[in-house]
C-alpha atoms as a PDB file:
ATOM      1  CA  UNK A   1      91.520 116.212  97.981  1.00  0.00           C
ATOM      2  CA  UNK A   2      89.097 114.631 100.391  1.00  0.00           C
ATOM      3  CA  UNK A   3      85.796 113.383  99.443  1.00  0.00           C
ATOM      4  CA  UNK A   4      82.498 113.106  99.897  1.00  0.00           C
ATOM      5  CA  UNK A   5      81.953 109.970 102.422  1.00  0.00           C
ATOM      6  CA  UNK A   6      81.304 106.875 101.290  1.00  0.00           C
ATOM      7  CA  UNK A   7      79.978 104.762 104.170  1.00  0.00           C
ATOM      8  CA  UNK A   8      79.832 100.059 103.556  1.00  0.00           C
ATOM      9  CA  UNK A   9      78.200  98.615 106.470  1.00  0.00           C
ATOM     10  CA  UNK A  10      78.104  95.215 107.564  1.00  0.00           C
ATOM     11  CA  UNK A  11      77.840  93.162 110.473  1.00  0.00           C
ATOM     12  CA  UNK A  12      81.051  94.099 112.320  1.00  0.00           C
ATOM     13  CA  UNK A  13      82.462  95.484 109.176  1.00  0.00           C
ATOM     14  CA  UNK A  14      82.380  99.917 108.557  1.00  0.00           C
ATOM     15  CA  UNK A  15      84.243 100.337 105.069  1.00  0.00           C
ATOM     16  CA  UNK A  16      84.365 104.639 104.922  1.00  0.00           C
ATOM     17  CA  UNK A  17      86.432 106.212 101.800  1.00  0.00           C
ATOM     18  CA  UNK A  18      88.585 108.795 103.477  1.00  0.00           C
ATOM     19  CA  UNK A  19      90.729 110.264 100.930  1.00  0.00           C
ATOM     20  CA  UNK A  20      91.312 110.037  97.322  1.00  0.00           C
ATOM     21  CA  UNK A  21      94.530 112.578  96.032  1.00  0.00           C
ATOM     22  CA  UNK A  22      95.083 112.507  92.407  1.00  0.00           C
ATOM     23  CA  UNK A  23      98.178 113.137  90.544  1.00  0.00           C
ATOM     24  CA  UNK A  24      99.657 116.448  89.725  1.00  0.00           C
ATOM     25  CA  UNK A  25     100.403 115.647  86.347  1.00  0.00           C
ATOM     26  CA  UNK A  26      99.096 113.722  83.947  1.00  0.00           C
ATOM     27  CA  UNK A  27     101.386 110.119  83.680  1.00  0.00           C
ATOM     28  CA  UNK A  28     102.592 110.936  87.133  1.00  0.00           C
ATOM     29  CA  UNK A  29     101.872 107.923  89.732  1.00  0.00           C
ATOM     30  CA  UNK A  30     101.354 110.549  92.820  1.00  0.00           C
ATOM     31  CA  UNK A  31      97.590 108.960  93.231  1.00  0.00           C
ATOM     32  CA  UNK A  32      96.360 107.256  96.248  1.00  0.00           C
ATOM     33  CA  UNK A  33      93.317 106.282  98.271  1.00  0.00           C
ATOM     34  CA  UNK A  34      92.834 105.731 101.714  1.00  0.00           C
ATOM     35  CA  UNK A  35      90.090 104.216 103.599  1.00  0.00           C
ATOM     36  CA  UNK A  36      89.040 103.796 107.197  1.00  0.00           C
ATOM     37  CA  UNK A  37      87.787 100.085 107.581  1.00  0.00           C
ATOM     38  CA  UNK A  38      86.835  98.900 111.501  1.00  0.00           C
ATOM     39  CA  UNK A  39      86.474  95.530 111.422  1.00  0.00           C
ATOM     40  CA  UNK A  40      87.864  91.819 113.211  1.00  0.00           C
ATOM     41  CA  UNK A  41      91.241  91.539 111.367  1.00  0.00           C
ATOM     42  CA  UNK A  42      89.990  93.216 108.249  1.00  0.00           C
ATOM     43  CA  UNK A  43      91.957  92.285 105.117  1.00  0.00           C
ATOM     44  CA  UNK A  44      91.664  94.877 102.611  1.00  0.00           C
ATOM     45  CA  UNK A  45      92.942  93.859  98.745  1.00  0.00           C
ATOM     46  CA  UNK A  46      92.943  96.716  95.780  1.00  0.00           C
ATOM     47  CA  UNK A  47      92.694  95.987  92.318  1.00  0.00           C
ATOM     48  CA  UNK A  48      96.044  96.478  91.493  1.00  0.00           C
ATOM     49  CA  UNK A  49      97.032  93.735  94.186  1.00  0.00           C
ATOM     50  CA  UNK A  50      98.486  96.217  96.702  1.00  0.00           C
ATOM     51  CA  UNK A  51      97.325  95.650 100.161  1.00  0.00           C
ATOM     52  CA  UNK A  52      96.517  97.586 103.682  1.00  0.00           C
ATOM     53  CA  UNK A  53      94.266 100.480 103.566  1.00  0.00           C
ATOM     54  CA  UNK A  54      95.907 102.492 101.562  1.00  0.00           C
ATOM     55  CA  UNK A  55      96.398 102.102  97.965  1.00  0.00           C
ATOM     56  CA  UNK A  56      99.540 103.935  96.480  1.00  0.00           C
ATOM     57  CA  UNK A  57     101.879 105.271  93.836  1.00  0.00           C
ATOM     58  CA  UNK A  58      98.449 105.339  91.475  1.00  0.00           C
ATOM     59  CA  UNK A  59      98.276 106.395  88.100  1.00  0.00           C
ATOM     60  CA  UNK A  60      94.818 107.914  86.350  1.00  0.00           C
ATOM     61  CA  UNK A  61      92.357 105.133  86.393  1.00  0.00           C
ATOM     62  CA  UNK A  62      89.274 103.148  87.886  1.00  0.00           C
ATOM     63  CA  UNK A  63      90.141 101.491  91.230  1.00  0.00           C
ATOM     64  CA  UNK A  64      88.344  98.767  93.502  1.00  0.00           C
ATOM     65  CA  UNK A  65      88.888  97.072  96.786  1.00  0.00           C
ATOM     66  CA  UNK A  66      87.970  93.889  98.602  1.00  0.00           C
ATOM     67  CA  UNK A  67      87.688  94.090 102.679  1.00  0.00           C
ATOM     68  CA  UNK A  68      87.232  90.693 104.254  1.00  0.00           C
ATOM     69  CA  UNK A  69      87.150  90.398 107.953  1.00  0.00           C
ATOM     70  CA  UNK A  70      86.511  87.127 110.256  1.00  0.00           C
ATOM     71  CA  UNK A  71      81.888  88.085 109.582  1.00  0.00           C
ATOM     72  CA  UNK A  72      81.740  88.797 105.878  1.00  0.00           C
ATOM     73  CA  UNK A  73      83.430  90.622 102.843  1.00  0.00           C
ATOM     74  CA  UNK A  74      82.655  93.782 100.522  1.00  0.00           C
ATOM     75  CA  UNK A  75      83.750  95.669  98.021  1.00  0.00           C
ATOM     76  CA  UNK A  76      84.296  98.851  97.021  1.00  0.00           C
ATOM     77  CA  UNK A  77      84.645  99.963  93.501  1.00  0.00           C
ATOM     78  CA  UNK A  78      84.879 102.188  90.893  1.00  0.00           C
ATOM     79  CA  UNK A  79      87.082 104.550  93.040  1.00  0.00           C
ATOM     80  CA  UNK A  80      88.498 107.138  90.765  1.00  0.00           C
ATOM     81  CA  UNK A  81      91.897 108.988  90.253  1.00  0.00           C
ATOM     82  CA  UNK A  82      91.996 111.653  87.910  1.00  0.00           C
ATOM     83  CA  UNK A  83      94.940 113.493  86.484  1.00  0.00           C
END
């Protein structure tokens, strides 16, 4: 499922949600979530402590990441997958 676009800006920092797919079934941990960040050496850290721009093997449940880059640091959150 792709969604709506959710643009962070910053100086030298573009944070854009690119997909969120959400499990078949409900238990099943088929979720992820993507995003597109452009950034110097962005470092991108989900709530779940998974890292890189994707977050995966998700469950149902309320979902947040951290981008830091070399300039400044935001976050995204409340990023859900459904079942």
């Amino acid at each position: 499922m792709v969604m709506p676009q959710i643009v962070l800006n910053a100086p030298g920092l573009d944070v854009v949600l690119d997909t969120i797919i959400h499990p078949a079934c409900p238990g099943a941990l088929t979720g992820s979530i993507l995003l597109n960040v452009d950034g110097l050496n962005p470092v991108i850290t989900w709530s779940n402590q998974q890292t890189g721009p994707t977050a995966a093997f998700l469950g149902a449940g309320s979902y947040s990441a951290t981008i830091t880059d070399g300039n400044c640091a935001q976050e995204m959150s409340n990023l859900e997958v459904v079942s």
